[in-house]
C-alpha atoms as a PDB file:
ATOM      1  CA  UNK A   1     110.441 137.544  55.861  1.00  0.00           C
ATOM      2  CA  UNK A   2     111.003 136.815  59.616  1.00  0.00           C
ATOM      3  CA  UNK A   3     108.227 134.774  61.908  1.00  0.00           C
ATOM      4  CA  UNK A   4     107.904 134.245  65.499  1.00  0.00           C
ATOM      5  CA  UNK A   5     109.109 131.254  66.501  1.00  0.00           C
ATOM      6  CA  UNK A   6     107.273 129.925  70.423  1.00  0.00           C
ATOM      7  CA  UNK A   7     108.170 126.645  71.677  1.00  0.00           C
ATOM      8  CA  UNK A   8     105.880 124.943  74.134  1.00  0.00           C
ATOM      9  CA  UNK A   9     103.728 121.849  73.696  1.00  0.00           C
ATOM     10  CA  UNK A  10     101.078 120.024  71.225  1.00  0.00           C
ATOM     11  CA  UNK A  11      98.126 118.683  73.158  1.00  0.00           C
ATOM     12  CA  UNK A  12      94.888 117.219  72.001  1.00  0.00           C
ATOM     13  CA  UNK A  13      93.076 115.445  74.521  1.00  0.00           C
ATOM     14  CA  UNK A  14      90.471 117.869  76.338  1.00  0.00           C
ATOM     15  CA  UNK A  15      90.566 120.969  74.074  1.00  0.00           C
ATOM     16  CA  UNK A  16      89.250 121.440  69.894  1.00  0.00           C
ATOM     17  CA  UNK A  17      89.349 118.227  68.224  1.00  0.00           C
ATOM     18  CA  UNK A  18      92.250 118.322  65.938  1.00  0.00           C
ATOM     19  CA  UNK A  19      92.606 117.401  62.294  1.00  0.00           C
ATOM     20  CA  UNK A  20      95.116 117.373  59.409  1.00  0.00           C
ATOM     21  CA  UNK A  21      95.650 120.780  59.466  1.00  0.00           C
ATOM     22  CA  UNK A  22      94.992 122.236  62.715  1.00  0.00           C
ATOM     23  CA  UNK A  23      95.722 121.238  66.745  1.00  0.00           C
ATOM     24  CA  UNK A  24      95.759 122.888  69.856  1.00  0.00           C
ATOM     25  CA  UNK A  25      99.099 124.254  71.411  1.00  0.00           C
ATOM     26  CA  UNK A  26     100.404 125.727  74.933  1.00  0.00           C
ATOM     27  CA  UNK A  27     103.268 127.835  75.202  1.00  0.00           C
ATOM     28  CA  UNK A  28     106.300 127.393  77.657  1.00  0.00           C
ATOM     29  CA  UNK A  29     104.980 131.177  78.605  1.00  0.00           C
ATOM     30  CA  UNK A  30     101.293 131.958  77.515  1.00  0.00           C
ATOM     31  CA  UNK A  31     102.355 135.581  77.446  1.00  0.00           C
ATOM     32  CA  UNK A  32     103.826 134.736  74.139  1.00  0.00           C
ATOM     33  CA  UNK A  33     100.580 134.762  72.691  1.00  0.00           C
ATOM     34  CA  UNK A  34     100.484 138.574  73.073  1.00  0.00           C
ATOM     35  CA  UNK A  35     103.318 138.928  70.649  1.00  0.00           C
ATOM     36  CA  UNK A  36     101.186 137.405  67.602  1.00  0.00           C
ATOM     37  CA  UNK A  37     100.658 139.810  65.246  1.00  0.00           C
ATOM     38  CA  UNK A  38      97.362 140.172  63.991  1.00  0.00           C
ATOM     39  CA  UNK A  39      94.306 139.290  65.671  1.00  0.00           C
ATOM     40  CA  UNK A  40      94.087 138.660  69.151  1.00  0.00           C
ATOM     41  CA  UNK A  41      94.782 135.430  70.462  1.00  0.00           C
ATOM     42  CA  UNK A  42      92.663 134.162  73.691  1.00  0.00           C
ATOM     43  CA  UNK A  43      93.436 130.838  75.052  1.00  0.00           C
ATOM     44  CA  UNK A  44      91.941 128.812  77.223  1.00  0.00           C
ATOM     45  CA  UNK A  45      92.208 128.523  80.706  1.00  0.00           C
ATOM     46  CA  UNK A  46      95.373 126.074  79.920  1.00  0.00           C
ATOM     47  CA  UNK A  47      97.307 128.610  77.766  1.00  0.00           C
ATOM     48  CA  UNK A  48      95.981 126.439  74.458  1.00  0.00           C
ATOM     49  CA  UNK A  49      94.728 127.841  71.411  1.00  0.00           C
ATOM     50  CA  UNK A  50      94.528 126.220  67.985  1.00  0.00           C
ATOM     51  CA  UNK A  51      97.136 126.188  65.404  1.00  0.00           C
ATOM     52  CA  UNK A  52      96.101 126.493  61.628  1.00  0.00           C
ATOM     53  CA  UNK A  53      98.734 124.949  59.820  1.00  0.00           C
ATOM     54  CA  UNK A  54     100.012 127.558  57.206  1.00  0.00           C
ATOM     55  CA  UNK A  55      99.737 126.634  53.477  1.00  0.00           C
ATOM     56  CA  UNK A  56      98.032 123.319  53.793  1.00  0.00           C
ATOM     57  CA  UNK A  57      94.061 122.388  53.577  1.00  0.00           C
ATOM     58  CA  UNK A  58      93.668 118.340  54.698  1.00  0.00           C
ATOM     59  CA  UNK A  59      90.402 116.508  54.355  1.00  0.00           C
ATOM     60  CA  UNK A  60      87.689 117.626  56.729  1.00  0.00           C
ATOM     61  CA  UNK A  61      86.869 114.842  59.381  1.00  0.00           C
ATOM     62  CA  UNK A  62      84.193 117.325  61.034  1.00  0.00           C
ATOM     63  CA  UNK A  63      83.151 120.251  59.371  1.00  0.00           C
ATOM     64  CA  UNK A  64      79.602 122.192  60.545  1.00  0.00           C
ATOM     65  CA  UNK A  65      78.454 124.057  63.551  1.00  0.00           C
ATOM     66  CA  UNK A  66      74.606 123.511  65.177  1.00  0.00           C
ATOM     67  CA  UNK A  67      71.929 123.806  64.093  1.00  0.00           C
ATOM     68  CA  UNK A  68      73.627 122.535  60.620  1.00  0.00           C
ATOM     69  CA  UNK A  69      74.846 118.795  60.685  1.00  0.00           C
ATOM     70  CA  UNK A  70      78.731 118.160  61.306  1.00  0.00           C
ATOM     71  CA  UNK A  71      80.142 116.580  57.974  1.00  0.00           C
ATOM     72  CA  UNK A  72      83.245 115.123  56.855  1.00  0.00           C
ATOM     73  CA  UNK A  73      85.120 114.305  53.891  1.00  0.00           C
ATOM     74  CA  UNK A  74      85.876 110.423  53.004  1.00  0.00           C
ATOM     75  CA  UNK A  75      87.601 109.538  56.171  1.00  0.00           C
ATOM     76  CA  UNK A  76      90.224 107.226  55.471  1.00  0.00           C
ATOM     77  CA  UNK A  77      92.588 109.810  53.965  1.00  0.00           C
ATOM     78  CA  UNK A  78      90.956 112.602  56.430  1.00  0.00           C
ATOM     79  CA  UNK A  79      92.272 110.640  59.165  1.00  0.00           C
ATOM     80  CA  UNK A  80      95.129 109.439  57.407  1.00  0.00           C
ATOM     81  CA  UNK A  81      96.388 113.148  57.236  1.00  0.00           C
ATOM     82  CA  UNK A  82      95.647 113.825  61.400  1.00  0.00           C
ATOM     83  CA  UNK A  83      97.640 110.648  61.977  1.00  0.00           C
ATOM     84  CA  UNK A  84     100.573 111.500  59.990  1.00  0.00           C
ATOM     85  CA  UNK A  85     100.095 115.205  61.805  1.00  0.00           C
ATOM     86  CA  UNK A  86     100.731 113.704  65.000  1.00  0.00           C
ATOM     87  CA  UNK A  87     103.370 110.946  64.417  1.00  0.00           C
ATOM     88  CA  UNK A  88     105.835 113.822  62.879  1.00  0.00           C
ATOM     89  CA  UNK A  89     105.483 116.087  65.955  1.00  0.00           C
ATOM     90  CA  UNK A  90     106.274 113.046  68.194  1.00  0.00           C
ATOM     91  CA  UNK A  91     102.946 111.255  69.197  1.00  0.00           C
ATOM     92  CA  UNK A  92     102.859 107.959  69.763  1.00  0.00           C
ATOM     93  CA  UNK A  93      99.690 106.171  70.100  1.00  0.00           C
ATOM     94  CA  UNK A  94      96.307 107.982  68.291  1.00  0.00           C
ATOM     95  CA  UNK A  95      93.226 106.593  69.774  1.00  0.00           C
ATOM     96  CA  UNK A  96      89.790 108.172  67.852  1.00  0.00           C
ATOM     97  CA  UNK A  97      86.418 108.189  68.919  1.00  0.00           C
ATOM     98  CA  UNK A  98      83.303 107.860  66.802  1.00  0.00           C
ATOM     99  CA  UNK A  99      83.040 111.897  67.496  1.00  0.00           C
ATOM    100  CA  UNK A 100      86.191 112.869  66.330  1.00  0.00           C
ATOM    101  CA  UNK A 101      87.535 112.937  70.017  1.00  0.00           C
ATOM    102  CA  UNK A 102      91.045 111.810  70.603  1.00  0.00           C
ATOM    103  CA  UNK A 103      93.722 109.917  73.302  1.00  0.00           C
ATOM    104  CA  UNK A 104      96.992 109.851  72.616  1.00  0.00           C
ATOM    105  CA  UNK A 105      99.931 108.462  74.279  1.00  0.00           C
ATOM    106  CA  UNK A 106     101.952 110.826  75.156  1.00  0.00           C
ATOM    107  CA  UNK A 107      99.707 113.351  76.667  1.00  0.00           C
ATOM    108  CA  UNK A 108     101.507 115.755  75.254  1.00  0.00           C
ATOM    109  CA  UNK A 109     104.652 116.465  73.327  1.00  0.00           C
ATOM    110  CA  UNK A 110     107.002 119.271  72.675  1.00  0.00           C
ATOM    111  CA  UNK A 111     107.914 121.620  69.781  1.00  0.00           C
ATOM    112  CA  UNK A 112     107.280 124.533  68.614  1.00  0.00           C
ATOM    113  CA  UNK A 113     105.471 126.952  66.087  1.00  0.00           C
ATOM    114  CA  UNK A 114     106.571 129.565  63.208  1.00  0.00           C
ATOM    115  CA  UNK A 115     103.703 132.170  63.039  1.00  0.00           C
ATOM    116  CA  UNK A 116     103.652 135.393  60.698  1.00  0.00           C
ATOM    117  CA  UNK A 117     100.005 136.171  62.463  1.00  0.00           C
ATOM    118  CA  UNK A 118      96.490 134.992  63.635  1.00  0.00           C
ATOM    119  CA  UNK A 119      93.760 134.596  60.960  1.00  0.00           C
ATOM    120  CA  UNK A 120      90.142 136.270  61.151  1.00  0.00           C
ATOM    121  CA  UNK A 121      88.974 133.467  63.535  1.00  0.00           C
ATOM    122  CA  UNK A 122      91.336 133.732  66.212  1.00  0.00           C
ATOM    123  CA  UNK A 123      93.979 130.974  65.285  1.00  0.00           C
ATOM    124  CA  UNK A 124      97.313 131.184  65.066  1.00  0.00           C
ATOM    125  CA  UNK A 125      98.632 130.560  61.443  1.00  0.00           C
ATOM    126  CA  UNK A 126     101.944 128.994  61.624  1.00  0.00           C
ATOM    127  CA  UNK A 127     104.351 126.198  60.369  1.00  0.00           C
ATOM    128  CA  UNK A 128     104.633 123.279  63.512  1.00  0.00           C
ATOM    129  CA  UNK A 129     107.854 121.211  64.055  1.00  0.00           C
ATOM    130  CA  UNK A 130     109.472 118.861  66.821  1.00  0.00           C
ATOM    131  CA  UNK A 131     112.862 118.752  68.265  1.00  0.00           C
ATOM    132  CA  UNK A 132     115.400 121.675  68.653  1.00  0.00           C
ATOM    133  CA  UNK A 133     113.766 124.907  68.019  1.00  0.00           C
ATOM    134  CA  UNK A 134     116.116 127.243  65.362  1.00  0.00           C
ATOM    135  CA  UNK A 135     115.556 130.288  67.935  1.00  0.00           C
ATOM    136  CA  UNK A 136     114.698 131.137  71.519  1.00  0.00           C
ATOM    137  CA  UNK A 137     111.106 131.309  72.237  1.00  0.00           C
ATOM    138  CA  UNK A 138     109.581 135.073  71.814  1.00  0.00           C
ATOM    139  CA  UNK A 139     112.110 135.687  68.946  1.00  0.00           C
ATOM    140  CA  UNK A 140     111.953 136.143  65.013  1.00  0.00           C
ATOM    141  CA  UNK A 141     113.795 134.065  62.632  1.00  0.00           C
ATOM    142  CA  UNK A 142     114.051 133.628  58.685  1.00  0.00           C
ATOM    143  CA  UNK A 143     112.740 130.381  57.301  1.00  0.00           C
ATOM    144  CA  UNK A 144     114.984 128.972  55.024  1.00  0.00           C
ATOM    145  CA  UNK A 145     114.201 125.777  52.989  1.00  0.00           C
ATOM    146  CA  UNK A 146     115.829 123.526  55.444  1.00  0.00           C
ATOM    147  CA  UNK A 147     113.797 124.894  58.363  1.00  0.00           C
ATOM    148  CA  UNK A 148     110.863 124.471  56.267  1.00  0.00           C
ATOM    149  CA  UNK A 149     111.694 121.105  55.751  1.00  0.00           C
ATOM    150  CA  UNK A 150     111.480 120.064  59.011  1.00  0.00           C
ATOM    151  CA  UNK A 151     107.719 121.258  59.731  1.00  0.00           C
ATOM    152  CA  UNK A 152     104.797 118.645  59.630  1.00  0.00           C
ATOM    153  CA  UNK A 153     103.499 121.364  57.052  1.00  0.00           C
ATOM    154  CA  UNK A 154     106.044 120.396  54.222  1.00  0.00           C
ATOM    155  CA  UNK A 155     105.620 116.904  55.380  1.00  0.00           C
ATOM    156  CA  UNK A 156     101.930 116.427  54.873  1.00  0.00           C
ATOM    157  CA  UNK A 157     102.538 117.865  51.925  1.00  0.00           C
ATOM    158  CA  UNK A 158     105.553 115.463  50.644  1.00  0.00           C
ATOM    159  CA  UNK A 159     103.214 112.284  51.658  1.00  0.00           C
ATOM    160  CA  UNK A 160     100.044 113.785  49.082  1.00  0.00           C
ATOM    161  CA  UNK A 161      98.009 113.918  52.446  1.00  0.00           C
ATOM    162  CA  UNK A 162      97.030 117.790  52.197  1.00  0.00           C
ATOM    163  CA  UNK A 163      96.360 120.087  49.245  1.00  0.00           C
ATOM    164  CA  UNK A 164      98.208 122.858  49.192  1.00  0.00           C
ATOM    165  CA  UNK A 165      96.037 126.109  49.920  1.00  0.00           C
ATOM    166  CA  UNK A 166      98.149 129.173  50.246  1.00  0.00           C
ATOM    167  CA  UNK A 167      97.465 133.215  51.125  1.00  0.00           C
ATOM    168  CA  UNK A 168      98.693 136.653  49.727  1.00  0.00           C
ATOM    169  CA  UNK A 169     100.740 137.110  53.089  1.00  0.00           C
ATOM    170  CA  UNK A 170     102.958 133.657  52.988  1.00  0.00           C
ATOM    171  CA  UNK A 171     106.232 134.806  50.929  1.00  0.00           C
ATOM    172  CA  UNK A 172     106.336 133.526  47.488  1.00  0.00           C
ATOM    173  CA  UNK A 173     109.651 131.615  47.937  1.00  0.00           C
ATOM    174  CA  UNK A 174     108.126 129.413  50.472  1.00  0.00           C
ATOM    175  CA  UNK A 175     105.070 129.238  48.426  1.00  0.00           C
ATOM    176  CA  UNK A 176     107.362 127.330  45.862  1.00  0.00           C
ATOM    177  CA  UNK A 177     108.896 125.323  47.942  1.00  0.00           C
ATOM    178  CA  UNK A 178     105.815 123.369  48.757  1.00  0.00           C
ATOM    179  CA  UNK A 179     104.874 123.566  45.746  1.00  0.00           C
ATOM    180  CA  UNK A 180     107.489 121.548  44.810  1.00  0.00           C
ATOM    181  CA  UNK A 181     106.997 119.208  47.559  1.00  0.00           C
ATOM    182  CA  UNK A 182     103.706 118.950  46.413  1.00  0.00           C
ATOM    183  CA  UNK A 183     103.454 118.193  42.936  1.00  0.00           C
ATOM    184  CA  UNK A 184     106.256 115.378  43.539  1.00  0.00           C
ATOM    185  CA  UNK A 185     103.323 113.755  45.738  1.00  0.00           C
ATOM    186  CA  UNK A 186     100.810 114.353  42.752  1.00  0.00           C
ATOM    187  CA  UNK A 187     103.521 113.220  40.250  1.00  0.00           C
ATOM    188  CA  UNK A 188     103.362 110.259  42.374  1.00  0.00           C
ATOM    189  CA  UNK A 189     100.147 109.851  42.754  1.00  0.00           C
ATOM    190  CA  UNK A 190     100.268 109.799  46.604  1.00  0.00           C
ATOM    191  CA  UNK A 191      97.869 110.545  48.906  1.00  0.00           C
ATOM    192  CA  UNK A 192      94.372 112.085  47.760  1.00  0.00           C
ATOM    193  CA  UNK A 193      96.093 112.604  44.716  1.00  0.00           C
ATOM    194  CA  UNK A 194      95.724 109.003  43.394  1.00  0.00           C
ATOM    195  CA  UNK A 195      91.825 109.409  44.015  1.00  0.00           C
ATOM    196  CA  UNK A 196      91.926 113.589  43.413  1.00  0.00           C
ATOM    197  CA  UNK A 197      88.462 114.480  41.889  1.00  0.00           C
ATOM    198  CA  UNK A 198      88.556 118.219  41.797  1.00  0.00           C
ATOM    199  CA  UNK A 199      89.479 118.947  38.271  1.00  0.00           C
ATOM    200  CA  UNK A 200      88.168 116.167  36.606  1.00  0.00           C
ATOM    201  CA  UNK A 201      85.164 116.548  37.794  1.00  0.00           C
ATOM    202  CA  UNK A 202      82.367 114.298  40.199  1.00  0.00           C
ATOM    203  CA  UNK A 203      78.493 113.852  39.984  1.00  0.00           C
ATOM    204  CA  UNK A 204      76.962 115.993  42.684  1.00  0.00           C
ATOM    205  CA  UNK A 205      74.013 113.655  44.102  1.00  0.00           C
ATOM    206  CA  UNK A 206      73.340 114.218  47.170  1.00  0.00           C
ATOM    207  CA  UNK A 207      75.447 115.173  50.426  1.00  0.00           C
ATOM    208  CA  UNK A 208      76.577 110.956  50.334  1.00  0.00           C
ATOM    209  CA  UNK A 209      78.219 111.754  46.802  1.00  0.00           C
ATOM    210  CA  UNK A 210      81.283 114.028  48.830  1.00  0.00           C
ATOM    211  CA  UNK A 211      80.513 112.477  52.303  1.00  0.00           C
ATOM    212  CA  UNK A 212      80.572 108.766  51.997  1.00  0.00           C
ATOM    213  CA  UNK A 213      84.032 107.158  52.934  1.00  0.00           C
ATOM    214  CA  UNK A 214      84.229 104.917  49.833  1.00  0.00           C
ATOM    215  CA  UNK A 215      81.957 106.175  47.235  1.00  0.00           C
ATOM    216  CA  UNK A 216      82.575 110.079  48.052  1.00  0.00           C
ATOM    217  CA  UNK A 217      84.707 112.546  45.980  1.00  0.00           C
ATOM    218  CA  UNK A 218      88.066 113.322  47.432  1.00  0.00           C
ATOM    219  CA  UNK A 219      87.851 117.099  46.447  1.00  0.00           C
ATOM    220  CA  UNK A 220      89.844 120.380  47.450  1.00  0.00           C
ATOM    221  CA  UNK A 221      88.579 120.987  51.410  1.00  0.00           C
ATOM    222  CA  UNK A 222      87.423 124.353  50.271  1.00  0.00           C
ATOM    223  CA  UNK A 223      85.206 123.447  47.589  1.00  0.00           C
ATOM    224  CA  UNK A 224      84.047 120.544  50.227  1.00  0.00           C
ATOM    225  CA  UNK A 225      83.049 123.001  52.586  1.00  0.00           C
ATOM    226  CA  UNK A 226      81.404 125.805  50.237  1.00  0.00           C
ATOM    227  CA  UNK A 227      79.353 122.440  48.543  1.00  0.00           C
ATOM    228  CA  UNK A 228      78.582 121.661  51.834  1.00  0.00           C
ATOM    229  CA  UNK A 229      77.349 124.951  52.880  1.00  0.00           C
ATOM    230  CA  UNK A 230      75.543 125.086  49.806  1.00  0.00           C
ATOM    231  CA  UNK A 231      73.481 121.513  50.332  1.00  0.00           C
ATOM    232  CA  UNK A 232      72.177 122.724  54.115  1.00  0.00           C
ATOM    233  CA  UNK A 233      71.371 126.225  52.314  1.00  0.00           C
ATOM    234  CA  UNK A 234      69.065 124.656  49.877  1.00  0.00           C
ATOM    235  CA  UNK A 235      67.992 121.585  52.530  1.00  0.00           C
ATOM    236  CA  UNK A 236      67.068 119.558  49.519  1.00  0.00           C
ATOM    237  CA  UNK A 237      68.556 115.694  50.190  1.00  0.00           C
ATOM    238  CA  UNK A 238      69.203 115.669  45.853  1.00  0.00           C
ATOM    239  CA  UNK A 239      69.653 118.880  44.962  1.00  0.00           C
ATOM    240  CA  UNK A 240      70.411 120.072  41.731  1.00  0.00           C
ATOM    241  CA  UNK A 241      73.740 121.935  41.337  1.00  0.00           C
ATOM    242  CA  UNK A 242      71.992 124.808  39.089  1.00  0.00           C
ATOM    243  CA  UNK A 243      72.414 127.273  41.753  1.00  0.00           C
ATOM    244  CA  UNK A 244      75.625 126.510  43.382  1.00  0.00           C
ATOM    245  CA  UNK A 245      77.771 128.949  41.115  1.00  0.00           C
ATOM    246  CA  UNK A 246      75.490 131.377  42.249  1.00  0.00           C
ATOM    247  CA  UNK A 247      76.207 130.546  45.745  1.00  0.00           C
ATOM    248  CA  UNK A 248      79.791 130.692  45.220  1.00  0.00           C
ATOM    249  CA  UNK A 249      79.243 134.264  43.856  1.00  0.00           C
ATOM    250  CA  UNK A 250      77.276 135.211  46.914  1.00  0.00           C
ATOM    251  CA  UNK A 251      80.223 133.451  49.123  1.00  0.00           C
ATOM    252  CA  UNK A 252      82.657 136.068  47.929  1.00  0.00           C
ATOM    253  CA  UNK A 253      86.349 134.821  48.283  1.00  0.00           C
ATOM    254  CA  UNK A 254      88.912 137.055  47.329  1.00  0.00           C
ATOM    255  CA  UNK A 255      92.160 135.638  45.571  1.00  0.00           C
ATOM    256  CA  UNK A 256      94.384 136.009  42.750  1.00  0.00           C
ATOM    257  CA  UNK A 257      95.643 133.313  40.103  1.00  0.00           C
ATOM    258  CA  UNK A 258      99.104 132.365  38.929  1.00  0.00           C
ATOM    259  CA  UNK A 259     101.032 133.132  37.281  1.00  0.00           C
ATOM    260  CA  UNK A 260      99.824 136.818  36.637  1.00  0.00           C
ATOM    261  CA  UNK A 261      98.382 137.855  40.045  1.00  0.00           C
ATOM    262  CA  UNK A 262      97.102 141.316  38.722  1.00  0.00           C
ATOM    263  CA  UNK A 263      93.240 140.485  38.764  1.00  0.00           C
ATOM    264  CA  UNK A 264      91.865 140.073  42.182  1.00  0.00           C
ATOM    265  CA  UNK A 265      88.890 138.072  41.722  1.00  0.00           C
ATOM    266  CA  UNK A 266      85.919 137.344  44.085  1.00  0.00           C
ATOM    267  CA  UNK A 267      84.078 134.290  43.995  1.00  0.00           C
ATOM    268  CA  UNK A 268      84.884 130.794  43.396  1.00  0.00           C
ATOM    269  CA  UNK A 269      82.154 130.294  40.666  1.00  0.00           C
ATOM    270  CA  UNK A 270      84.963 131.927  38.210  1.00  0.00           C
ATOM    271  CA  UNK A 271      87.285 128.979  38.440  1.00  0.00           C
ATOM    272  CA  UNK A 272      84.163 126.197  39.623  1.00  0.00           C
ATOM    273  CA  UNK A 273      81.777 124.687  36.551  1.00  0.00           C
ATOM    274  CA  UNK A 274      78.980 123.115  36.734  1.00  0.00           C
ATOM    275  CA  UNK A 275      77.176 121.021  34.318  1.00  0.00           C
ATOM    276  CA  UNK A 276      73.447 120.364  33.313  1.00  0.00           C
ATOM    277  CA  UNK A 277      73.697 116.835  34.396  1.00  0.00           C
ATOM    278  CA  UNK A 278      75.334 117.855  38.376  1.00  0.00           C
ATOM    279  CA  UNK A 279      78.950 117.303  36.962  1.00  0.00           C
ATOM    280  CA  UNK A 280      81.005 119.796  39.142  1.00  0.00           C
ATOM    281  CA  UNK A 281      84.751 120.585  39.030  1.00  0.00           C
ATOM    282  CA  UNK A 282      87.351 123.169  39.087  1.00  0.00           C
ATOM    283  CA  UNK A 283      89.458 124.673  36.099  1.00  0.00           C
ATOM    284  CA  UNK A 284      92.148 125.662  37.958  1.00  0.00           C
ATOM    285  CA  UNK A 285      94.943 123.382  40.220  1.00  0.00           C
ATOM    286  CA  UNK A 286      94.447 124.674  43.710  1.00  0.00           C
ATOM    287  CA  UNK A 287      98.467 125.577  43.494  1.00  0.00           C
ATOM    288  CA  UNK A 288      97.453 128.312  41.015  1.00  0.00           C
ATOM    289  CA  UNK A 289      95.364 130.087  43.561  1.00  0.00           C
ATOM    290  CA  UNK A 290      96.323 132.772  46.080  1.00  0.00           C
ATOM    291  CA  UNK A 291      93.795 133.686  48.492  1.00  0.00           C
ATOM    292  CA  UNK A 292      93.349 136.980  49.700  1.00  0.00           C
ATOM    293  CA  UNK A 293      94.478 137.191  53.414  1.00  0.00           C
ATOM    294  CA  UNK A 294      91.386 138.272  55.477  1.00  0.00           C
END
């Protein structure tokens, strides 16, 4: 399978506050959005629009929209991921706000994406890398397992700082690839994966017991975000965890499990338990799961 490959520039400062797995980018030529397949791209008055890193999920360090309360995963790791982002495609100096808000030095730096297409919310889906582009910009190229090793996808990966989280459209070859680069980290214990709570299991107590930056459960972003979700459903500050599988059901994500990927399956309560005292954890590794593109 062939992507687009666009060079241009990473910028954070004065657009989407970026985290492990997604920044802001400007092409050389913003008509080079137009050629993303997929859903249509609109940038901002700059030419930027965000990049969604394919196959990774990092630790949330804001996740909400108002009236519901912005939340984050533990932070040290969260930000530990958006650092390491940065520093491979060539940043320098990462200066953070309380808000999530960032300087760097440079301004701005440049490189280039690999995109097979935008996702249902407007971003571009694509691998990010520095350096000498393998193509001219506006062209298609194969992605080979040396190109792939020079993204900031496969290196987030390699360092344990992101989970990998893949969909039906990446091909399956690169789908082992960081695979591979990923269990090495978990082998290794790297990363979240020294402090990895999602299959063993965590005591659901509150919003603090997933939020707090010591004390909360370094879990799979997705389950984060669908636990999180389901706490400003049910408003209750200790809310029992009866209900959440039920939620999940309601919540409807499509996706398919390794290594027979016959069954399409919707909802996460088939592969999330819960227990009568608030234990919750998943029964599957999040490498087993392939989620349905939407």
């Amino acid at each position: 399978m062939s992507m687009l490959l666009i060079r241009g520039r990473f910028k954070v400062e004065g657009g989407p506050k970026p985290d492990g797995d997604t920044l802001p980018f400007i092409p050389d030529d913003v008509a080079d959005w137009k050629l993303v397949p997929g859903g249509q791209i609109v940038p901002g008055a700059d030419g930027r629009a965000s990049i969604r890193l394919e196959g990774i999920d990092a630790l949330e360090t804001h996740y909400g929209q108002e009236p519901d309360p912005v939340d984050h995963q533990p932070r040290p790791l969260a930000h530990a991921a958006a650092d390491e982002l940065l520093k491979t495609l060539g940043f320098g100096t990462v200066l953070r706000d309380d808000d999530e808000t960032l300087a760097t030095v440079p301004d701005s730096v440049p490189g280039w994406i690999l995109t097979r297409g935008a996702d249902a919310y407007g971003r571009c889906v694509a691998f990010v890398g520095r350096d000498t582009p393998p193509v001219y910009s506006g062209y298609r190229t194969g992605v080979n397992e040396r190109l792939l090793k020079r993204t900031a996808n496969y290196r987030l990966l390699e360092r344990g700082l992101a989970y990998p989280t893949f969909y039906s459209g990446l091909p399956v070859y690169l789908r082992e690839l960081l695979t591979e680069a990923s269990e090495k980290a978990r082998a290794s214990a790297d990363g979240v994966w020294a402090v990895d709570k999602t299959l063993q299991g965590f005591l659901l107590n509150g919003k603090k017991s997933i939020t707090h930056d010591r004390d909360g459960a370094v879990i799979l972003p997705k389950l984060f975000r669908r636990l999180k979700d389901y706490l400003d459903f049910t408003g209750d500050p200790t809310p029992s965890a009866d209900c959440f599988r039920a939620f999940l059901a309601g919540a409807a994500d499509e996706y398919r499990l390794l290594p027979d990927t016959k069954r399409l399956y919707r909802g996460l309560h088939h592969i999330v338990e819960v227990t009568p005292d608030n234990i919750v954890r998943m029964t599957r590794l999040c490498r087993e799961i392939v989620f349905t593109e939407k």
